[in-house]
N, C-alpha and C. Protein backbone atom coordinates (compact mmCIF):
# COMPACT_ATOMS: atom_id res chain seq x y z
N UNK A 1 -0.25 19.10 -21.43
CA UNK A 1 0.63 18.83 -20.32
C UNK A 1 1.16 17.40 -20.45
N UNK A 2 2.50 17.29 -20.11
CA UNK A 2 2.84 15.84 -20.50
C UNK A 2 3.37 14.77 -19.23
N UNK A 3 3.74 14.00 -19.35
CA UNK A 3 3.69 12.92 -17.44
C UNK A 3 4.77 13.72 -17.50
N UNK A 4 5.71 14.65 -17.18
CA UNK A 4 6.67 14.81 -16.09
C UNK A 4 6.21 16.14 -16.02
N UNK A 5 5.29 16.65 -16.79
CA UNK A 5 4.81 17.85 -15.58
C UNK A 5 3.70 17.53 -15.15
N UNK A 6 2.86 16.73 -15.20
CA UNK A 6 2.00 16.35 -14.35
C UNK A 6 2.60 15.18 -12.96
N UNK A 7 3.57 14.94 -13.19
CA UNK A 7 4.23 14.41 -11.90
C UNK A 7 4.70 15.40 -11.12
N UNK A 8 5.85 16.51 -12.13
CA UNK A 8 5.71 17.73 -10.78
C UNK A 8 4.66 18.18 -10.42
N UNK A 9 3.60 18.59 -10.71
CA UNK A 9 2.51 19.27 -10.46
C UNK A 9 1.83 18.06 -8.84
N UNK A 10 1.85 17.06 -9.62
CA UNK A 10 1.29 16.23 -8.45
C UNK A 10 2.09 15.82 -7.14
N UNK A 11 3.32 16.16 -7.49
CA UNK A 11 4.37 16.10 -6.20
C UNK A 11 4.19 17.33 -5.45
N UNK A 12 3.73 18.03 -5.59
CA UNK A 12 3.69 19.58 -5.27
C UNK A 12 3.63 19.19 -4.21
N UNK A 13 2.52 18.56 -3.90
CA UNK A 13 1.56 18.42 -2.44
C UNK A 13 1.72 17.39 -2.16
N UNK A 14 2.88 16.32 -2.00
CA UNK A 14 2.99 15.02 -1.23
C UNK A 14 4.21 15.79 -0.04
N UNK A 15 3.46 14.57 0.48
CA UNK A 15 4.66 14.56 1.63
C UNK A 15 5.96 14.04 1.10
N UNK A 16 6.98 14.98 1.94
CA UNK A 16 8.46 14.21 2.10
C UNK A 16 8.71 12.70 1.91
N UNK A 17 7.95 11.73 2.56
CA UNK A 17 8.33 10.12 2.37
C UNK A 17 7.70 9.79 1.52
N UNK A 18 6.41 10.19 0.85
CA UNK A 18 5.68 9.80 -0.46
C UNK A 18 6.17 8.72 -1.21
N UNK A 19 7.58 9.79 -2.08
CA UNK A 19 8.38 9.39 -3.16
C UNK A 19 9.20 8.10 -2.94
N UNK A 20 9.80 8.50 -1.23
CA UNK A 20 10.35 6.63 -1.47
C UNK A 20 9.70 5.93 -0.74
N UNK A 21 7.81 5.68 -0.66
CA UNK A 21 7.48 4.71 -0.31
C UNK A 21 7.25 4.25 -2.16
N UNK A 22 6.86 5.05 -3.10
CA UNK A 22 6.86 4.73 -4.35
C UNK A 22 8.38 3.91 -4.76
N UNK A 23 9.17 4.94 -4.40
CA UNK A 23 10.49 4.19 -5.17
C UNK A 23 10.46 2.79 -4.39
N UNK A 24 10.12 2.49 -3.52
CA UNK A 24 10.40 1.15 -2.61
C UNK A 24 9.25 -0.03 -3.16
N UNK A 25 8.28 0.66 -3.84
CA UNK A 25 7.43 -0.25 -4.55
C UNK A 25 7.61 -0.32 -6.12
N UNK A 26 8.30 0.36 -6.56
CA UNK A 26 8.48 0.35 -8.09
C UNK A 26 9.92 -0.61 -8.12
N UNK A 27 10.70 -0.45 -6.78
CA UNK A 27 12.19 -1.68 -6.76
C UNK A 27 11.51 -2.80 -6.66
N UNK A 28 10.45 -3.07 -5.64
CA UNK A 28 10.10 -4.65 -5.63
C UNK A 28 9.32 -5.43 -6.56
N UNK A 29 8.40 -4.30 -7.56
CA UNK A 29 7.92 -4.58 -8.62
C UNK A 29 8.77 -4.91 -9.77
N UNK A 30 9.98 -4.31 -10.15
CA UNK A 30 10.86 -4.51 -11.12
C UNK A 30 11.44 -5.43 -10.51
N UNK A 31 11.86 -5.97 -9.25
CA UNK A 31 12.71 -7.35 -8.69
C UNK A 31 12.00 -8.64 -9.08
N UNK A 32 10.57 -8.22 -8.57
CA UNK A 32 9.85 -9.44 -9.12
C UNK A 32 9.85 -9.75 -10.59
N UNK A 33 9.15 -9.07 -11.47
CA UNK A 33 9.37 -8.84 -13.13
C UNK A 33 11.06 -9.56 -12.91
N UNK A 34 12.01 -9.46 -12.67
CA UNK A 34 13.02 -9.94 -13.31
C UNK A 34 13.23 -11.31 -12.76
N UNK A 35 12.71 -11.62 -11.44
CA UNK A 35 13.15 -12.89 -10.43
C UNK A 35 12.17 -13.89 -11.71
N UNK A 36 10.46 -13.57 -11.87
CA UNK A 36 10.22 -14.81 -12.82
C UNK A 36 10.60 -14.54 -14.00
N UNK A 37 11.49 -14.03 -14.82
CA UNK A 37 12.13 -13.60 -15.99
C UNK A 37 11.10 -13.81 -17.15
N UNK A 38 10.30 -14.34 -17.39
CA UNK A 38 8.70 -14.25 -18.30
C UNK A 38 7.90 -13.99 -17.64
N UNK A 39 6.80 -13.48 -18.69
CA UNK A 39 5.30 -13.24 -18.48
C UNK A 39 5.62 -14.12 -17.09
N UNK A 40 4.81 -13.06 -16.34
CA UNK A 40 4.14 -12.93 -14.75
C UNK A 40 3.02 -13.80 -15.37
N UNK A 41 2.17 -14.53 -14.07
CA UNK A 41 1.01 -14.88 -14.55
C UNK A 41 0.24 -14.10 -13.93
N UNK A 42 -0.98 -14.25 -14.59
CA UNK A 42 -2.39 -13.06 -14.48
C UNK A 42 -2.50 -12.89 -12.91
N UNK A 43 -2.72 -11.66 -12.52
CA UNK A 43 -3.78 -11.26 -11.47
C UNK A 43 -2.27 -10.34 -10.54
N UNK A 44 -0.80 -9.96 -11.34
CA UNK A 44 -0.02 -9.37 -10.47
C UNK A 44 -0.94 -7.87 -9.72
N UNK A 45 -1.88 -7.77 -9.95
CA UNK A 45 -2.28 -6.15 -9.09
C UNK A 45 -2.70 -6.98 -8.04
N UNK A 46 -3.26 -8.18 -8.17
CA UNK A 46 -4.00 -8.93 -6.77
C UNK A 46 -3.23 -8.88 -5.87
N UNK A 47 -1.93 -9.49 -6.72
CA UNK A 47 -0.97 -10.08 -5.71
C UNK A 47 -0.17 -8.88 -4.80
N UNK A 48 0.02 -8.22 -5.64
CA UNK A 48 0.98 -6.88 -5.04
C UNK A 48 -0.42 -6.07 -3.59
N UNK A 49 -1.28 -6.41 -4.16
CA UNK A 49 -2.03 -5.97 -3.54
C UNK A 49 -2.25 -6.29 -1.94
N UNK A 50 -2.27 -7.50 -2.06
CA UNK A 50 -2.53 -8.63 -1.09
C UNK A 50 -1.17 -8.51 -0.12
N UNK A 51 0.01 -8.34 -0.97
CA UNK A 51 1.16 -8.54 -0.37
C UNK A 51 1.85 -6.92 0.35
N UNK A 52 0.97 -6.03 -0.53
CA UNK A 52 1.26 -4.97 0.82
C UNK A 52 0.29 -4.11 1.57
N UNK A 53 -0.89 -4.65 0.82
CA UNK A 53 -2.27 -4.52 2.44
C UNK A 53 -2.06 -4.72 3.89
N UNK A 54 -1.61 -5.87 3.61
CA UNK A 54 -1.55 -6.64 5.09
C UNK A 54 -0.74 -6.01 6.21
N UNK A 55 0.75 -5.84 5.32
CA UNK A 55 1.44 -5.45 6.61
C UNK A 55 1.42 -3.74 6.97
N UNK A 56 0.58 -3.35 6.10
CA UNK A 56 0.25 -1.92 5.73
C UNK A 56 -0.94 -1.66 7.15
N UNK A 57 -2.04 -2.38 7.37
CA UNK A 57 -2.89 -2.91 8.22
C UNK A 57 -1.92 -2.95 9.24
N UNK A 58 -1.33 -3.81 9.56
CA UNK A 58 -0.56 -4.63 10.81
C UNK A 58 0.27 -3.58 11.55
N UNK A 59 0.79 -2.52 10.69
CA UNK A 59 1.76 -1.60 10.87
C UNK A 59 1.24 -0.36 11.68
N UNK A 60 0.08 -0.09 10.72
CA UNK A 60 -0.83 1.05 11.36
C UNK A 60 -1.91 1.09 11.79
N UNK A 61 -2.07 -0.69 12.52
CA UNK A 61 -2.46 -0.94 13.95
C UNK A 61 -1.51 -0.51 15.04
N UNK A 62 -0.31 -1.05 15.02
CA UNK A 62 0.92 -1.46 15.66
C UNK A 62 0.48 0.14 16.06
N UNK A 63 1.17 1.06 15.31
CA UNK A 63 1.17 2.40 15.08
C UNK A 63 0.60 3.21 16.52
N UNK A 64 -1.05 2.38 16.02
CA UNK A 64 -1.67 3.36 16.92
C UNK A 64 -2.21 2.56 17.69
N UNK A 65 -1.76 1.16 18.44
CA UNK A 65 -1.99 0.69 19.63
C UNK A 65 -3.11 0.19 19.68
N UNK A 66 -3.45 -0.82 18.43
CA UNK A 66 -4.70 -0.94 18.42
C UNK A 66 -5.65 -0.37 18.20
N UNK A 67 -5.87 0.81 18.01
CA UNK A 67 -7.05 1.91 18.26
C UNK A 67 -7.63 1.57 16.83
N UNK A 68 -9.10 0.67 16.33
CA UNK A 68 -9.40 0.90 14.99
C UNK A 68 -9.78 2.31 14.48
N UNK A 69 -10.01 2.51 15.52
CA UNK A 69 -11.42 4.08 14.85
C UNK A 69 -9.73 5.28 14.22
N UNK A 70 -8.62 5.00 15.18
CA UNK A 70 -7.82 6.01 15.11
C UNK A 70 -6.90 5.24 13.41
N UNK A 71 -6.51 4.42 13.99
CA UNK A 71 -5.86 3.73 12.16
C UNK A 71 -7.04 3.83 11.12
N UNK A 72 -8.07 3.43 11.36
CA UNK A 72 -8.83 3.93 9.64
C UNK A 72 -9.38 5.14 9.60
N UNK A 73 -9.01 5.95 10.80
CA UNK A 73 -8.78 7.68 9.84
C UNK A 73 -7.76 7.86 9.24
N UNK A 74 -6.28 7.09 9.79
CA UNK A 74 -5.38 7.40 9.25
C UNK A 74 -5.00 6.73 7.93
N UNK A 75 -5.83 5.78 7.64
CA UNK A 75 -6.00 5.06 6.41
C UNK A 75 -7.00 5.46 5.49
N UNK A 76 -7.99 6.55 5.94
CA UNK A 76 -8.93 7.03 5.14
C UNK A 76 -10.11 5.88 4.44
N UNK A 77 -10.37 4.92 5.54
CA UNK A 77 -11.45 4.09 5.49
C UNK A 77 -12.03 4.35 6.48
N UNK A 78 -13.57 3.69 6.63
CA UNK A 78 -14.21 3.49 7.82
C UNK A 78 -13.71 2.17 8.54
N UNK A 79 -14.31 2.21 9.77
CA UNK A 79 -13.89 1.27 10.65
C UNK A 79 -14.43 0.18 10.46
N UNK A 80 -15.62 -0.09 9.82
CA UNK A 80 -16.22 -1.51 9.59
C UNK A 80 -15.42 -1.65 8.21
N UNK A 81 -14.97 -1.34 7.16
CA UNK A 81 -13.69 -1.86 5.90
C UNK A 81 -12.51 -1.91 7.10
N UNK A 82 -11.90 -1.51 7.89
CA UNK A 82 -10.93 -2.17 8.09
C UNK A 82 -10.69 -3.35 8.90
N UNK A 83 -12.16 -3.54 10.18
CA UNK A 83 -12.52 -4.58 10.60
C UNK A 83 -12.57 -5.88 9.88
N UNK A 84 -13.38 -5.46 8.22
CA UNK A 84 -13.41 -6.70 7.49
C UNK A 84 -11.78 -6.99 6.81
N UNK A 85 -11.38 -5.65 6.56
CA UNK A 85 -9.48 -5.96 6.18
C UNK A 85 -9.06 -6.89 7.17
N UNK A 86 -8.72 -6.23 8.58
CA UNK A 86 -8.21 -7.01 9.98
C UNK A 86 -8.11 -8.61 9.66
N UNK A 87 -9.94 -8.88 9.57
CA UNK A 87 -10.16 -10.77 9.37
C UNK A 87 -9.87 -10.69 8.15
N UNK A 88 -9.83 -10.14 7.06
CA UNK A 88 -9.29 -11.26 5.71
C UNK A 88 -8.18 -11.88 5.89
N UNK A 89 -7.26 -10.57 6.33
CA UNK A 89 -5.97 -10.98 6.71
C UNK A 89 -5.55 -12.12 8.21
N UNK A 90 -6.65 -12.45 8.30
CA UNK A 90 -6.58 -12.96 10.07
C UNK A 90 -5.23 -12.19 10.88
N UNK A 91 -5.81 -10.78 10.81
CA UNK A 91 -5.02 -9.38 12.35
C UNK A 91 -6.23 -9.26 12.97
N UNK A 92 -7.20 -9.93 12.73
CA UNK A 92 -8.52 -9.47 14.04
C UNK A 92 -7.91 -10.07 15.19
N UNK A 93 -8.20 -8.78 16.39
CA UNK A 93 -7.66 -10.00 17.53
C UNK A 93 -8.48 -11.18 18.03
């Protein structure tokens, strides 16, 4: 099986917005790659990481009104990982 049928195969079962929350991260990944035009320096998964945790957190608090127990089902963590997410990011209230 080769990557574009294992991409259909794995699209089978995404949701409708899936694809362009991907396409919306594969544009800002290639924007960046071209904005520092050389070698990135080390640790870009940190960074990308770091840079869309947070508002990823912030959003689906917002979402659900605060509710932790209800956002880290919908994030598929427990509530004490997203408590400690909340303060890394200082979103604890």
């Amino acid at each position: 099986m080769n990557a574009a049928s294992l991409s259909r195969a794995d699209g089978a079962h995404e949701p409708a917005l899936q694809p362009a929350l991907r396409d919306c991260v594969s544009r800002a990944v290639r924007r960046y790659l071209s904005d520092v035009e050389s070698e990135p320096g080390e640790g870009l998964h940190a960074l990308v990481m770091c840079e869309v945790e947070s508002p990823l957190l912030r959003e689906v608090m917002t979402w659900y009104g605060g509710n932790q127990s209800r956002a880290a089902a919908a994030l598929g963590i427990n509530r004490a990982t997203l408590r400690k997410k909340l303060q890394q990011y200082g979103l604890a209230d």
